[in-house]
PDB file of N, CA and C in Angstrom:
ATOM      1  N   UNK A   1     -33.039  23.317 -15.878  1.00  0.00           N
ATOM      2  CA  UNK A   1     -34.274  23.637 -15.162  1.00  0.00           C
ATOM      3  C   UNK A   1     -34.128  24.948 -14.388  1.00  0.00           C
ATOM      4  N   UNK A   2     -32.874  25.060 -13.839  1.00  0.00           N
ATOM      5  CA  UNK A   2     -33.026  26.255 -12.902  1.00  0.00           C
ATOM      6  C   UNK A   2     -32.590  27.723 -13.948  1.00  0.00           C
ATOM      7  N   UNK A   3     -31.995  27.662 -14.784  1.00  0.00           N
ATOM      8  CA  UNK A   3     -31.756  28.688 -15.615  1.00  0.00           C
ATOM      9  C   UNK A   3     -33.334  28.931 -16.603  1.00  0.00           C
ATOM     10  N   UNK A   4     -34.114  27.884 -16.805  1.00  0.00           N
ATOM     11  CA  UNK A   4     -35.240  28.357 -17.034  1.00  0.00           C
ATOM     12  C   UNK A   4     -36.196  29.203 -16.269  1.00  0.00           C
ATOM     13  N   UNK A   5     -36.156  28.959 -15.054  1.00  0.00           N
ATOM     14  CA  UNK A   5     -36.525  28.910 -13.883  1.00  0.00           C
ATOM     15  C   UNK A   5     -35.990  31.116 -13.456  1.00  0.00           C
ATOM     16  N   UNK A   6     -34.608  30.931 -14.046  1.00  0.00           N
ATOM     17  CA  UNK A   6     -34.006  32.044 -13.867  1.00  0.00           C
ATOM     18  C   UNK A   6     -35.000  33.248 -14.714  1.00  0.00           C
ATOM     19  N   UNK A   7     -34.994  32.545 -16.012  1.00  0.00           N
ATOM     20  CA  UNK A   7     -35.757  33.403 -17.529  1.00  0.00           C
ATOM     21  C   UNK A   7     -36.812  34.018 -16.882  1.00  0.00           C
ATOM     22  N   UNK A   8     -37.740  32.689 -16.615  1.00  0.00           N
ATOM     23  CA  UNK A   8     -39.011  33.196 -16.288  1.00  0.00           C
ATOM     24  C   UNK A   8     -39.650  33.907 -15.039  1.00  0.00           C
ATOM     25  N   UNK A   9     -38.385  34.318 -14.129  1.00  0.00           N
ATOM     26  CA  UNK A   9     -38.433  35.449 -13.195  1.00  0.00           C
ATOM     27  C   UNK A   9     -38.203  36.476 -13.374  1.00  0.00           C
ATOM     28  N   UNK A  10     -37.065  36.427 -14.207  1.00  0.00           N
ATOM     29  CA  UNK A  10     -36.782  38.290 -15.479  1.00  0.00           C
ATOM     30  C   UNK A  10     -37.848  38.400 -15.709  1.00  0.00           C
ATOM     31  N   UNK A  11     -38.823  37.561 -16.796  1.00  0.00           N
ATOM     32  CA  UNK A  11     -39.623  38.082 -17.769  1.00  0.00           C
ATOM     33  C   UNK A  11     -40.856  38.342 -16.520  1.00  0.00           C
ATOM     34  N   UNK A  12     -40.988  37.788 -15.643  1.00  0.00           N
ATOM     35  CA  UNK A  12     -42.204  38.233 -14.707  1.00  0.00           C
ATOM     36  C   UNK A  12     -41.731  39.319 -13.768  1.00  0.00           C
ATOM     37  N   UNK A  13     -40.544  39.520 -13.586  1.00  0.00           N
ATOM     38  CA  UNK A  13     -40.253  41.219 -13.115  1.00  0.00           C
ATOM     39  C   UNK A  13     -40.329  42.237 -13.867  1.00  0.00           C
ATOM     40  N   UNK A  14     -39.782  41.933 -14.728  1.00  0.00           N
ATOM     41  CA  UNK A  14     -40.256  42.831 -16.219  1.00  0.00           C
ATOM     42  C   UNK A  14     -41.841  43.170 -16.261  1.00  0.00           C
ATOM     43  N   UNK A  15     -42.313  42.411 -16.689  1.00  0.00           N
ATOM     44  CA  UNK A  15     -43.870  42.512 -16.421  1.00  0.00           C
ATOM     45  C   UNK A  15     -44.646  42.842 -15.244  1.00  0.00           C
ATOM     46  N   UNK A  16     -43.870  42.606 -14.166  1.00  0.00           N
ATOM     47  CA  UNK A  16     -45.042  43.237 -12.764  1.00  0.00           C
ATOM     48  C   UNK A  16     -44.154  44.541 -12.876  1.00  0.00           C
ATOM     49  N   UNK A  17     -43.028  44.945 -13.418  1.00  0.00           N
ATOM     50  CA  UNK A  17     -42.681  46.415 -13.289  1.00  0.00           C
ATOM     51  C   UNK A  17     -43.720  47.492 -14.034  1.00  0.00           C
ATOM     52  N   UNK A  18     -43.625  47.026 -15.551  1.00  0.00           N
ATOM     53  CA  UNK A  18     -44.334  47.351 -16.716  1.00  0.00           C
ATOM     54  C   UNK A  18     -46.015  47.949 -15.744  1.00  0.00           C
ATOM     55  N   UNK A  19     -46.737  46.402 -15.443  1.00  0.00           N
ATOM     56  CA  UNK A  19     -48.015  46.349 -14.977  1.00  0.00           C
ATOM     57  C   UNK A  19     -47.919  47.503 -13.851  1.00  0.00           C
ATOM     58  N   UNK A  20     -47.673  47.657 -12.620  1.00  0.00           N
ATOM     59  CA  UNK A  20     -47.316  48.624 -11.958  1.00  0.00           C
ATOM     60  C   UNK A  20     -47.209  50.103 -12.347  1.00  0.00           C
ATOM     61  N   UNK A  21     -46.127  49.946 -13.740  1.00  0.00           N
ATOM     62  CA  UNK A  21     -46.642  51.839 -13.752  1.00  0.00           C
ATOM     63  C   UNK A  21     -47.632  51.850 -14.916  1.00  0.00           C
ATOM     64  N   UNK A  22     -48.352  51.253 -15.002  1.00  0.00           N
ATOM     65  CA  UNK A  22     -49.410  50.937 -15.749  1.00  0.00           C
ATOM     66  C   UNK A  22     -50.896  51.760 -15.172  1.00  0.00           C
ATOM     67  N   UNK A  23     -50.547  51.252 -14.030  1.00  0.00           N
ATOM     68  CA  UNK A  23     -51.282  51.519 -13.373  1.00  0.00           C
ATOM     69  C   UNK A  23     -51.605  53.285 -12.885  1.00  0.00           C
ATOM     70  N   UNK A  24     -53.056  53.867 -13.162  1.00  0.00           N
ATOM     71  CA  UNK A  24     -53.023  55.630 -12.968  1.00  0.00           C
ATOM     72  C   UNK A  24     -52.635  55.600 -11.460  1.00  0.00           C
ATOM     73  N   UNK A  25     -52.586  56.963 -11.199  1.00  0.00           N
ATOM     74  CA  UNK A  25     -52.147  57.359  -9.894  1.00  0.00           C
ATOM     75  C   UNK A  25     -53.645  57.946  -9.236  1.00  0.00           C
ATOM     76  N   UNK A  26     -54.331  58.392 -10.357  1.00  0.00           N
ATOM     77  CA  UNK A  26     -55.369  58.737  -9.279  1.00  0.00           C
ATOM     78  C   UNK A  26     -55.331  59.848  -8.940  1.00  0.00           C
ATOM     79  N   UNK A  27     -55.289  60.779  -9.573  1.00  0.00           N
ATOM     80  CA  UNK A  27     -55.466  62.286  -8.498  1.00  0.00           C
ATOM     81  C   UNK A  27     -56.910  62.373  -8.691  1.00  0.00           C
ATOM     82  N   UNK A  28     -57.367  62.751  -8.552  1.00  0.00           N
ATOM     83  CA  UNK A  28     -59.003  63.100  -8.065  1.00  0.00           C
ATOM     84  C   UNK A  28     -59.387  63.794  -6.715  1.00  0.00           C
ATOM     85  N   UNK A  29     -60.365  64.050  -6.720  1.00  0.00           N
ATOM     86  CA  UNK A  29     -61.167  64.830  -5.364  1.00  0.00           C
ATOM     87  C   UNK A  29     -61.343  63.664  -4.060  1.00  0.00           C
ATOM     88  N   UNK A  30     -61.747  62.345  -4.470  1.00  0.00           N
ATOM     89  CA  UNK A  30     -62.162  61.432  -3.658  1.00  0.00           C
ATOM     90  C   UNK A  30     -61.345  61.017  -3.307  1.00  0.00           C
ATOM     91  N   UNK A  31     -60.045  60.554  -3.729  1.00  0.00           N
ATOM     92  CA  UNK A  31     -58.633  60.206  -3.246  1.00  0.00           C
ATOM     93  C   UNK A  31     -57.882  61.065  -2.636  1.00  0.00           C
ATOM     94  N   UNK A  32     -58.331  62.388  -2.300  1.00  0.00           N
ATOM     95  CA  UNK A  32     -57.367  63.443  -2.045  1.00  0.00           C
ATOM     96  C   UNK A  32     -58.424  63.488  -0.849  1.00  0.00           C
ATOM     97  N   UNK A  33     -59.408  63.373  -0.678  1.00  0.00           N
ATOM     98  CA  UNK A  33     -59.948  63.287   0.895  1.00  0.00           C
ATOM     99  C   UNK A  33     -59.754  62.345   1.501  1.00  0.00           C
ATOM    100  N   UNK A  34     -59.215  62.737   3.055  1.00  0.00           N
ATOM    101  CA  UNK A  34     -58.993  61.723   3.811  1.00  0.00           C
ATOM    102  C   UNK A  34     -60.460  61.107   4.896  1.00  0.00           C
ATOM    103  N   UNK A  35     -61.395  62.244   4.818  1.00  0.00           N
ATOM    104  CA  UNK A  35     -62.340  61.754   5.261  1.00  0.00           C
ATOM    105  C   UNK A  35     -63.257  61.317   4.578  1.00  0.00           C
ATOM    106  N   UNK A  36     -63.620  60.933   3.855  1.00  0.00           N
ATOM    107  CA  UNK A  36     -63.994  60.856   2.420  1.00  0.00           C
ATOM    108  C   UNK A  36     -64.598  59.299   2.440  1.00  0.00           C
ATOM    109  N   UNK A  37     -65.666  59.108   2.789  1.00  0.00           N
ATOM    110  CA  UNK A  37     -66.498  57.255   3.215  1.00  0.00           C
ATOM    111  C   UNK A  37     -66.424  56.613   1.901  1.00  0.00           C
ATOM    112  N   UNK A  38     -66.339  57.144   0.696  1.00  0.00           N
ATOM    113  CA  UNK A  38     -66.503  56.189  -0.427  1.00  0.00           C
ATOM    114  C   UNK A  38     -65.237  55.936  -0.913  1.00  0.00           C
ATOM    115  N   UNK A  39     -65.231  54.503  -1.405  1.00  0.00           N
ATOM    116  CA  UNK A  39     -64.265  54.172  -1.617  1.00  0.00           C
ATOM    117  C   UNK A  39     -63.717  53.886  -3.183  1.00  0.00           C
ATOM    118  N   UNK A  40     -62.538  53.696  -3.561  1.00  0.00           N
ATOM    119  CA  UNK A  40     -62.063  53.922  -4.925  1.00  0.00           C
ATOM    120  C   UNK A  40     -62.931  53.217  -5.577  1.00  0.00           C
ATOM    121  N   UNK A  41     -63.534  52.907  -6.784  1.00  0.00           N
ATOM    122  CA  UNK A  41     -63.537  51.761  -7.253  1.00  0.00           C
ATOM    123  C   UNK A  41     -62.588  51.567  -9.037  1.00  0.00           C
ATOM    124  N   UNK A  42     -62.206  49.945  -9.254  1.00  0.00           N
ATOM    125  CA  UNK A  42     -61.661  50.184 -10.121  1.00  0.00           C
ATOM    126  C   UNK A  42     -62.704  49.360 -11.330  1.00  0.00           C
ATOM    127  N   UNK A  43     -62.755  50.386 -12.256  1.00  0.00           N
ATOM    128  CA  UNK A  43     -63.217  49.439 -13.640  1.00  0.00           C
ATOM    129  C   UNK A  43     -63.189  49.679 -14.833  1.00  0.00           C
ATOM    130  N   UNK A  44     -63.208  48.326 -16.025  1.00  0.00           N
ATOM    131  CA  UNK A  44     -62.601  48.820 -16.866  1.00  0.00           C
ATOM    132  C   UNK A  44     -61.278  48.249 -16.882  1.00  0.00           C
ATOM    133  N   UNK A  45     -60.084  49.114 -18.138  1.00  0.00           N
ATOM    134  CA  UNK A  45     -58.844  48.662 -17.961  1.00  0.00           C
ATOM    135  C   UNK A  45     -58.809  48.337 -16.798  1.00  0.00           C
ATOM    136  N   UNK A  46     -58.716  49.191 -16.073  1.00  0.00           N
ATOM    137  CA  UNK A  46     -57.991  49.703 -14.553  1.00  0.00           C
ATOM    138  C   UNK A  46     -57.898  48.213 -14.038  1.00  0.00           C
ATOM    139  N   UNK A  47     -59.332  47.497 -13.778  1.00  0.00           N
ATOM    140  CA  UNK A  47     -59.796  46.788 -12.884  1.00  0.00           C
ATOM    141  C   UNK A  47     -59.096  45.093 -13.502  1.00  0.00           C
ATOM    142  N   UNK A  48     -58.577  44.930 -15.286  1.00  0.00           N
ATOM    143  CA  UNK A  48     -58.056  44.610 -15.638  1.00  0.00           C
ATOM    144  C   UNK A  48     -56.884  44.116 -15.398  1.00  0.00           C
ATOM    145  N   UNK A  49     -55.553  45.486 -15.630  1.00  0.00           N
ATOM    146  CA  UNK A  49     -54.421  45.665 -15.026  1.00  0.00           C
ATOM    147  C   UNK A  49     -54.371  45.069 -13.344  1.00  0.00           C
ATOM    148  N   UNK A  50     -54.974  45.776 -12.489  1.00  0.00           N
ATOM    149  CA  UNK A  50     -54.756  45.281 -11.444  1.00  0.00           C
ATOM    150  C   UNK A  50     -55.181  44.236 -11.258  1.00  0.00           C
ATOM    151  N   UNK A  51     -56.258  42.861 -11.555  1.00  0.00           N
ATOM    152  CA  UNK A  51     -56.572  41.669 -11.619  1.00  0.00           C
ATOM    153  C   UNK A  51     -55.178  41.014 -12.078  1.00  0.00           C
ATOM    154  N   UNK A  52     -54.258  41.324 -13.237  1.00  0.00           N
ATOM    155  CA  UNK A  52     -53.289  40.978 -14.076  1.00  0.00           C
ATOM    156  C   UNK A  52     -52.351  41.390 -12.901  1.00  0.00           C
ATOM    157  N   UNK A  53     -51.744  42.209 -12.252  1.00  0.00           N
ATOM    158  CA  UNK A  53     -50.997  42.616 -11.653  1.00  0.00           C
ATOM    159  C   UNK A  53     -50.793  41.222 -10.923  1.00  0.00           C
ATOM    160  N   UNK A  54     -51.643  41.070 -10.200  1.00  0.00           N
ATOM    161  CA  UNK A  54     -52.132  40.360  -8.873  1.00  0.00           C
ATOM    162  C   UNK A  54     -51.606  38.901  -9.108  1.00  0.00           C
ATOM    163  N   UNK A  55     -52.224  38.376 -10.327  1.00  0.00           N
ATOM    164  CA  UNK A  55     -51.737  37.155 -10.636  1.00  0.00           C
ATOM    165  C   UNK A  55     -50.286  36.950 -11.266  1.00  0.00           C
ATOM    166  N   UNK A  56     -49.679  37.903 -11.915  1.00  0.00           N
ATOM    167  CA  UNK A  56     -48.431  37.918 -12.176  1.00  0.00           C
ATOM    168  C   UNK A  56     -47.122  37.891 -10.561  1.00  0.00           C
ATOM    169  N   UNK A  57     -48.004  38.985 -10.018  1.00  0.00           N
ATOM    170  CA  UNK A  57     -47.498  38.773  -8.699  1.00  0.00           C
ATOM    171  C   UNK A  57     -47.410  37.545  -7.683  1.00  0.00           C
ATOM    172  N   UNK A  58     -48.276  36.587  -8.169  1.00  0.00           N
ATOM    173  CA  UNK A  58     -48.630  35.607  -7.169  1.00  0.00           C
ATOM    174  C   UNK A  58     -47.670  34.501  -8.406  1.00  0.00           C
ATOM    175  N   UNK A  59     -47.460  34.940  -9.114  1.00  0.00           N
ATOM    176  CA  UNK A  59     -46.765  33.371 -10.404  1.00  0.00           C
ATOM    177  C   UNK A  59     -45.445  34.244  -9.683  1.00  0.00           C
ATOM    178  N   UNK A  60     -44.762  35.433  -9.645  1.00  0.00           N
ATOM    179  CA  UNK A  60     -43.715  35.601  -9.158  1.00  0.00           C
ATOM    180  C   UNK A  60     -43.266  34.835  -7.685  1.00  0.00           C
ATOM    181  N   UNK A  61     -44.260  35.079  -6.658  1.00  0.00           N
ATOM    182  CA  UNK A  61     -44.152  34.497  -5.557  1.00  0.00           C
ATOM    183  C   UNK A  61     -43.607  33.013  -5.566  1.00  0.00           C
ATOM    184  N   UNK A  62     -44.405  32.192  -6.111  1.00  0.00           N
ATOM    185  CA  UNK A  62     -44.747  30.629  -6.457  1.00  0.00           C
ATOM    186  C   UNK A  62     -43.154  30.814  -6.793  1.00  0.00           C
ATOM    187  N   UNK A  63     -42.595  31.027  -7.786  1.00  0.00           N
ATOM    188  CA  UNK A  63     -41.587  30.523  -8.623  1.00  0.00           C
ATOM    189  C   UNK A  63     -40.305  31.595  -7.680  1.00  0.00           C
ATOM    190  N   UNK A  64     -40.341  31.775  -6.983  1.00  0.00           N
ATOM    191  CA  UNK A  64     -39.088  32.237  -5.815  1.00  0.00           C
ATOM    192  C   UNK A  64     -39.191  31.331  -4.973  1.00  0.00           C
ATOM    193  N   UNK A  65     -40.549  31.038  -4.442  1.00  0.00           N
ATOM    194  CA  UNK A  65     -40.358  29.906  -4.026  1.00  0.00           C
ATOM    195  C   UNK A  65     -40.008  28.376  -4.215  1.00  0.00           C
ATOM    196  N   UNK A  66     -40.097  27.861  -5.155  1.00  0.00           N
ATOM    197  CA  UNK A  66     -39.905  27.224  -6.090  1.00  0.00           C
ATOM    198  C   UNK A  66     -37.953  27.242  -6.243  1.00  0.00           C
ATOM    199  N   UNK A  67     -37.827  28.058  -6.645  1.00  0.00           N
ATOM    200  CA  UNK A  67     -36.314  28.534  -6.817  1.00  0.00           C
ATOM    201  C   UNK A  67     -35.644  28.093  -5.501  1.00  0.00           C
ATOM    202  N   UNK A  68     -35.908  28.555  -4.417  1.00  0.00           N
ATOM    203  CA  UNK A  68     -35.632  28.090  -3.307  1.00  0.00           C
ATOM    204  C   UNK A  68     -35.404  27.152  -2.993  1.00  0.00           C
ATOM    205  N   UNK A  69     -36.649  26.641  -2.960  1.00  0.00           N
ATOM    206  CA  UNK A  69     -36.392  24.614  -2.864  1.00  0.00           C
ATOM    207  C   UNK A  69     -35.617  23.470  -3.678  1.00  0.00           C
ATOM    208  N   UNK A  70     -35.530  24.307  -4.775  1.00  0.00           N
ATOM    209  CA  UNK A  70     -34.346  23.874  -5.963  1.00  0.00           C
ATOM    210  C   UNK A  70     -33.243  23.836  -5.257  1.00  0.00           C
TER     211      UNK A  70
END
């Protein structure tokens, strides 16, 4: 159980690494102002990836924790 447990934290670091530089950086005009009232929006892949990010991130969380209590 816990060496499974081990797998499937590789393969979800692997993947929130991957997802992460996945992700654009964004240079633009609107991101490069700091006073600038409007805010990013993401959509599309973009909005995709980071939805995916998020939940990969949160199955990482769960299962460290998880690991722990093991």
């Amino acid at each position: 159980m816990k060496t499974a447990l081990v797998i499937f934290q590789i393969i979800l670091s692997v993947a929130l690494i991957v997802l992460i530089f996945l992700q654009s950086s964004g240079d633009n005009e609107s991101r490069g102002n700091l006073f600038s009232t409007t805010s990013p929006q993401r959509r599309g892949w973009e909005k995709v990836i980071f939805t995916f990010t998020l939940i990969v991130f949160s199955l990482f969380i769960i299962s460290s924790i998880v690991q722990t209590i093991l």
